[in-house]
N, C-alpha and C. Protein backbone atom coordinates (compact mmCIF):
# COMPACT_ATOMS: atom_id res chain seq x y z
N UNK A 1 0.84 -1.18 0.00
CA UNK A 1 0.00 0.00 0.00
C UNK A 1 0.89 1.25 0.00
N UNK A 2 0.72 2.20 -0.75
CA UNK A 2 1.32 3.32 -1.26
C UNK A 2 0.76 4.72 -0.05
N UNK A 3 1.44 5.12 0.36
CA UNK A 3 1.18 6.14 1.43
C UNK A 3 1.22 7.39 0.73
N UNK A 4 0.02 8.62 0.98
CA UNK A 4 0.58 9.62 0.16
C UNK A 4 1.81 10.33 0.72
N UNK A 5 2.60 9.92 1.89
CA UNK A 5 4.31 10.61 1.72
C UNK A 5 4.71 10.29 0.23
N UNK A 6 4.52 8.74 0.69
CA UNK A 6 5.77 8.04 -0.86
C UNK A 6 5.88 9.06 -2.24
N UNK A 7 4.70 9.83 -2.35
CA UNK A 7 5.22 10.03 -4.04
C UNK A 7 5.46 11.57 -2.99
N UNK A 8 5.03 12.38 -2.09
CA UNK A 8 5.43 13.71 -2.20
C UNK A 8 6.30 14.19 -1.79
N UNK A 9 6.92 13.25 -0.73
CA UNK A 9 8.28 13.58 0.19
C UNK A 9 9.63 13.17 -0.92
N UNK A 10 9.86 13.76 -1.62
CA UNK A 10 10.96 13.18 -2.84
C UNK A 10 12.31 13.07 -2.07
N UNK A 11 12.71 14.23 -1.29
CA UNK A 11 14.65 14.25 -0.74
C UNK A 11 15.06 13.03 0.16
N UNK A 12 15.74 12.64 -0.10
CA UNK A 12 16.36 11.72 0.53
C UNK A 12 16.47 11.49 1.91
N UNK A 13 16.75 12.74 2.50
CA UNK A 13 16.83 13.31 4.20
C UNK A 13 15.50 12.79 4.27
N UNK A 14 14.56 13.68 3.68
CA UNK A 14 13.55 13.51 4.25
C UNK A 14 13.00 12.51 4.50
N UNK A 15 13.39 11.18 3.43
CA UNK A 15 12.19 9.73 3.48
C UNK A 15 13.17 9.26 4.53
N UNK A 16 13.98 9.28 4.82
CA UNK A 16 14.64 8.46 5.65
C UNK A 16 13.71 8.65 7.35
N UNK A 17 13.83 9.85 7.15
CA UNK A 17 12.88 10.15 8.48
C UNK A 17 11.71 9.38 8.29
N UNK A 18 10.88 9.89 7.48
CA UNK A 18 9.58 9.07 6.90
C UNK A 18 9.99 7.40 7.41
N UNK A 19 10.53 7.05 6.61
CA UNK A 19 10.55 5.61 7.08
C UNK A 19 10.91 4.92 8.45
N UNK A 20 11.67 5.90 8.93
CA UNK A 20 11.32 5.67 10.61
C UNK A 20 10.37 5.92 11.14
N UNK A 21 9.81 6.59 10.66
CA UNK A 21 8.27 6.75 11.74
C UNK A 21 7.27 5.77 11.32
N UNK A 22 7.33 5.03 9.97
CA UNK A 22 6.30 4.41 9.61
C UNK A 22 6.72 2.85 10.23
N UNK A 23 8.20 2.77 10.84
CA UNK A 23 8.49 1.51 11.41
C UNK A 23 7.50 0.89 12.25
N UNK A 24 6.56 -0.21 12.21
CA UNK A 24 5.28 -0.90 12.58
C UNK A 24 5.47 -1.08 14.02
N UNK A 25 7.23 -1.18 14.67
CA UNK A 25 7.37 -1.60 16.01
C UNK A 25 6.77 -0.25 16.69
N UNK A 26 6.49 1.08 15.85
CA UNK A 26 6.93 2.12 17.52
C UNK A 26 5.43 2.59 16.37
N UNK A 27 4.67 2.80 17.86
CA UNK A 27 3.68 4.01 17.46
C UNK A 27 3.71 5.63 17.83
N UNK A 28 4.61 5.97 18.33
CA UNK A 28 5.75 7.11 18.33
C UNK A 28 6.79 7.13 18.32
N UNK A 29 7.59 7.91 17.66
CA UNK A 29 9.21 8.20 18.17
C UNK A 29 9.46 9.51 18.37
N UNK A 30 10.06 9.34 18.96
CA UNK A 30 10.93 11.04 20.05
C UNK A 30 11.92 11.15 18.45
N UNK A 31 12.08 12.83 19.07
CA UNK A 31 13.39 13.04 17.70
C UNK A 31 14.73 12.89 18.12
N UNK A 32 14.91 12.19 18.98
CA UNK A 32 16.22 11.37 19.73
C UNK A 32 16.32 10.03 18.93
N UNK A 33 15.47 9.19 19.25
CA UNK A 33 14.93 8.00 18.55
C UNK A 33 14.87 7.88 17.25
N UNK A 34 14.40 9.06 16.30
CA UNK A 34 14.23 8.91 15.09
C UNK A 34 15.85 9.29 14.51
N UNK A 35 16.55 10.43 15.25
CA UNK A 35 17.80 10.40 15.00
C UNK A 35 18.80 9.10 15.21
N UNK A 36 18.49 8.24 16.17
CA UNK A 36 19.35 7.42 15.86
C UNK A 36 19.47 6.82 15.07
N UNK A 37 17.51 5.85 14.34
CA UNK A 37 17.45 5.53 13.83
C UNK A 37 18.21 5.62 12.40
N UNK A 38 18.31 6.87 12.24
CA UNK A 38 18.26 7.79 10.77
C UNK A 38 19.91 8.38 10.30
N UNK A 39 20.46 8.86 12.09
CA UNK A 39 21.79 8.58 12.11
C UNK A 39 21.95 10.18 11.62
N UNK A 40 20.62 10.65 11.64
CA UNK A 40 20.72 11.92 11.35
C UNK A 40 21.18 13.06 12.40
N UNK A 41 21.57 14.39 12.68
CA UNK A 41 21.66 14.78 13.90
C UNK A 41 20.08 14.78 14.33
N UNK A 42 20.13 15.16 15.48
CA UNK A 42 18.66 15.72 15.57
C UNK A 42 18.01 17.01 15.23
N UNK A 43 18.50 18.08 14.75
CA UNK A 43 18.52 19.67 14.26
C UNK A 43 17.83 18.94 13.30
N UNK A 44 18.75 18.13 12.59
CA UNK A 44 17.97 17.88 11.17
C UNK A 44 16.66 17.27 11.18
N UNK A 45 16.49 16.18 12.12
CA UNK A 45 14.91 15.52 12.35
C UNK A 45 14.00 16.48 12.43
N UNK A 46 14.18 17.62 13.38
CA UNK A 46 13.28 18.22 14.01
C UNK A 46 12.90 19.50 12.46
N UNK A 47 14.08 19.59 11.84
CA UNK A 47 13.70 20.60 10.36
C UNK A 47 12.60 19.86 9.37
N UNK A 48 12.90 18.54 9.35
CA UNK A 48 12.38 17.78 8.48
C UNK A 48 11.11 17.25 8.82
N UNK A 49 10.49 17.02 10.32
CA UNK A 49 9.61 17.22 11.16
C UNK A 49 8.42 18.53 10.68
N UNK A 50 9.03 19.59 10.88
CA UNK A 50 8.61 20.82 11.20
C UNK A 50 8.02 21.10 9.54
N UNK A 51 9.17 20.29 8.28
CA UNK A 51 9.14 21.13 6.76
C UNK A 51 7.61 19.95 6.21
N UNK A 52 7.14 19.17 7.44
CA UNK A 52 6.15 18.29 6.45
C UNK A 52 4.95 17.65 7.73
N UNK A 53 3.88 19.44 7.97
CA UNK A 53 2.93 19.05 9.07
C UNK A 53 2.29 18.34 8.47
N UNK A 54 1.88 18.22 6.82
CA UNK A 54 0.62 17.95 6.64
C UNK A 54 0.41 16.23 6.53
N UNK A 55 1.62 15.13 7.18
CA UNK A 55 2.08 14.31 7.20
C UNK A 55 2.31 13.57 8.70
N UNK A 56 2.72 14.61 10.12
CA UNK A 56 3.57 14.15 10.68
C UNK A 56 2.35 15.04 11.90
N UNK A 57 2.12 14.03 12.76
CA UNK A 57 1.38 14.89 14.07
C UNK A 57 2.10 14.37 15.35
N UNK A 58 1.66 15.37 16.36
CA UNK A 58 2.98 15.36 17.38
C UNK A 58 1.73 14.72 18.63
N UNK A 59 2.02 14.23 19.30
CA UNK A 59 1.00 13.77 20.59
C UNK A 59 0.78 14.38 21.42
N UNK A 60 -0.33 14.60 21.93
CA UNK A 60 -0.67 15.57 22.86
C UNK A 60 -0.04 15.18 24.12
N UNK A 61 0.16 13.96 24.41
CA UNK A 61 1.34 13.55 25.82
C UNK A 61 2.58 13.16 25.17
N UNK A 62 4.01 13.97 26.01
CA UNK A 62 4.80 13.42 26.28
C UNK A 62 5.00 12.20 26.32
N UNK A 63 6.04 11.47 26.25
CA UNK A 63 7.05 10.26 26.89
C UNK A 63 6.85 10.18 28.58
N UNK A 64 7.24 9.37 28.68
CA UNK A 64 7.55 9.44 30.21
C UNK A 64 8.36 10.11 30.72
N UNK A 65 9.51 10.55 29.60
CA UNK A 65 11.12 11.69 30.56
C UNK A 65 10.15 13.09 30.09
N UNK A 66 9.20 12.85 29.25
CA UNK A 66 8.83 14.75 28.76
C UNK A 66 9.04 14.78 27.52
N UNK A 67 9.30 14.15 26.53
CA UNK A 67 10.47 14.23 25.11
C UNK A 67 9.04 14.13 24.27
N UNK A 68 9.31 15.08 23.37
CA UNK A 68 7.82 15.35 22.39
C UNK A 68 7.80 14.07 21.30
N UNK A 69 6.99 13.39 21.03
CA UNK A 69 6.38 12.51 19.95
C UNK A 69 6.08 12.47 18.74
N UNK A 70 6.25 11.92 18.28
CA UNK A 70 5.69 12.02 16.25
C UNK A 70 5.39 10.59 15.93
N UNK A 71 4.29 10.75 14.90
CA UNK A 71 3.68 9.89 14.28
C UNK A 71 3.53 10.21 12.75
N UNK A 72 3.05 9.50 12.03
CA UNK A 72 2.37 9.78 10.71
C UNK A 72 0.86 10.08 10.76
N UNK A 73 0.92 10.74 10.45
CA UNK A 73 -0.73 11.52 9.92
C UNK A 73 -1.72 9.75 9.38
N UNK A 74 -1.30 9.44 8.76
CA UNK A 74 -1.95 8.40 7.83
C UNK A 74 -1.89 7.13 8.93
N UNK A 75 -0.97 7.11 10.04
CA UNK A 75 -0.77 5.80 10.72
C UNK A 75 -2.72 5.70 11.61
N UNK A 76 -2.89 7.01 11.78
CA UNK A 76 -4.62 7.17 12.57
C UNK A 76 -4.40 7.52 13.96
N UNK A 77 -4.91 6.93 15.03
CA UNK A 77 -5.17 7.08 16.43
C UNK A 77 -5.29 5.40 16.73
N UNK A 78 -4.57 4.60 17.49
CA UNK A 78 -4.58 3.54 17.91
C UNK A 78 -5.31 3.67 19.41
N UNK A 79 -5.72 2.33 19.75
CA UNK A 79 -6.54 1.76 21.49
C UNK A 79 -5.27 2.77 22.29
N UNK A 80 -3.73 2.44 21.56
CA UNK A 80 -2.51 2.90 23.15
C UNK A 80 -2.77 4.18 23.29
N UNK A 81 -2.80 4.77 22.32
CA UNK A 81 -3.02 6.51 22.15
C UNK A 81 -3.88 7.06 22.73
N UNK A 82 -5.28 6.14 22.54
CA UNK A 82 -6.57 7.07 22.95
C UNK A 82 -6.44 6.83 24.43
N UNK A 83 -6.00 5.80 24.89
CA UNK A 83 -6.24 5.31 26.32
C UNK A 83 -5.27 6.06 27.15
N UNK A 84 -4.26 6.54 26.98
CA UNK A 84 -2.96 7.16 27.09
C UNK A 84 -3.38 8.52 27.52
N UNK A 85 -3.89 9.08 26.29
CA UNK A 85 -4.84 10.53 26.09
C UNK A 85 -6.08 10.87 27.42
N UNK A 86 -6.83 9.65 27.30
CA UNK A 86 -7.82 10.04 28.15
C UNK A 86 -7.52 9.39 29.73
N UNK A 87 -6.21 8.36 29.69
CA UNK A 87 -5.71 8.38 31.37
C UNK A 87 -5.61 9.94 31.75
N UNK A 88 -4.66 10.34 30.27
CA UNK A 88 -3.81 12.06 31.28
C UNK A 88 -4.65 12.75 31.44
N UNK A 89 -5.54 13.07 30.56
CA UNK A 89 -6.95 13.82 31.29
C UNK A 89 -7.31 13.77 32.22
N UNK A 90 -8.08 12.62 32.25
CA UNK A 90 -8.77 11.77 34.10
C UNK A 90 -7.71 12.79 35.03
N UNK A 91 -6.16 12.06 34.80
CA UNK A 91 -5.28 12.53 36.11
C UNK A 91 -5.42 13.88 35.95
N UNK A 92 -4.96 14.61 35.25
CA UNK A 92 -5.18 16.60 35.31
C UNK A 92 -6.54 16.52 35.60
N UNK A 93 -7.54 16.07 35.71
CA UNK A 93 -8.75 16.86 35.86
C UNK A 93 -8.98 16.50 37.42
N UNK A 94 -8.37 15.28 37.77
CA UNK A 94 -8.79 14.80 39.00
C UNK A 94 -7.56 15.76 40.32
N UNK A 95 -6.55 15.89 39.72
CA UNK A 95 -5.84 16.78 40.57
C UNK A 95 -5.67 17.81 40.78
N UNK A 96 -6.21 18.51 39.26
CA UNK A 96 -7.14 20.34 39.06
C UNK A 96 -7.51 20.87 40.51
């Protein structure tokens, strides 16, 4: 199945990122993570991140250390995400 990145993300930098995030093991990666993966610095993840929103959404929770998240636009909202989402709610609303 053909993702619409594949035909629009053409640079090289860029799919490399792409293809780390679409890796099936992680339903996020930090731009630590995707840099290793990618071997890229991280300046560069986070440019290449930033040069392609209409692709790449960031999670409304943190990691567990705090470290911001990315996904693919096209990957959806999974059970871990939503449940994740509406634990941190519950807790901020219950300690509000």
């Amino acid at each position: 199945m053909t993702r619409e990145w594949q035909t629009a993300v053409i640079d090289p930098t860029d799919r490399r990122v792409f293809e780390a995030l679409e890796d099936p093991r992680w339903d996020f990666r930090t731009v630590e993570g995707l840099s290793k993966t990618t071997g890229l610095p991280e300046t560069t993840v986070r440019h290449v991140l930033a040069r392609h929103p209409r692709f790449i959404r960031q999670s409304p929770i943190p990691d567990s250390e705090g470290r911001e998240l990315f996904t693919l636009i096209s990957n959806g909202v999974g059970l871990r995400e939503w449940y994740r989402t509406t634990r941190a709610f519950i807790t901020k609303s219950a300690t509000s």
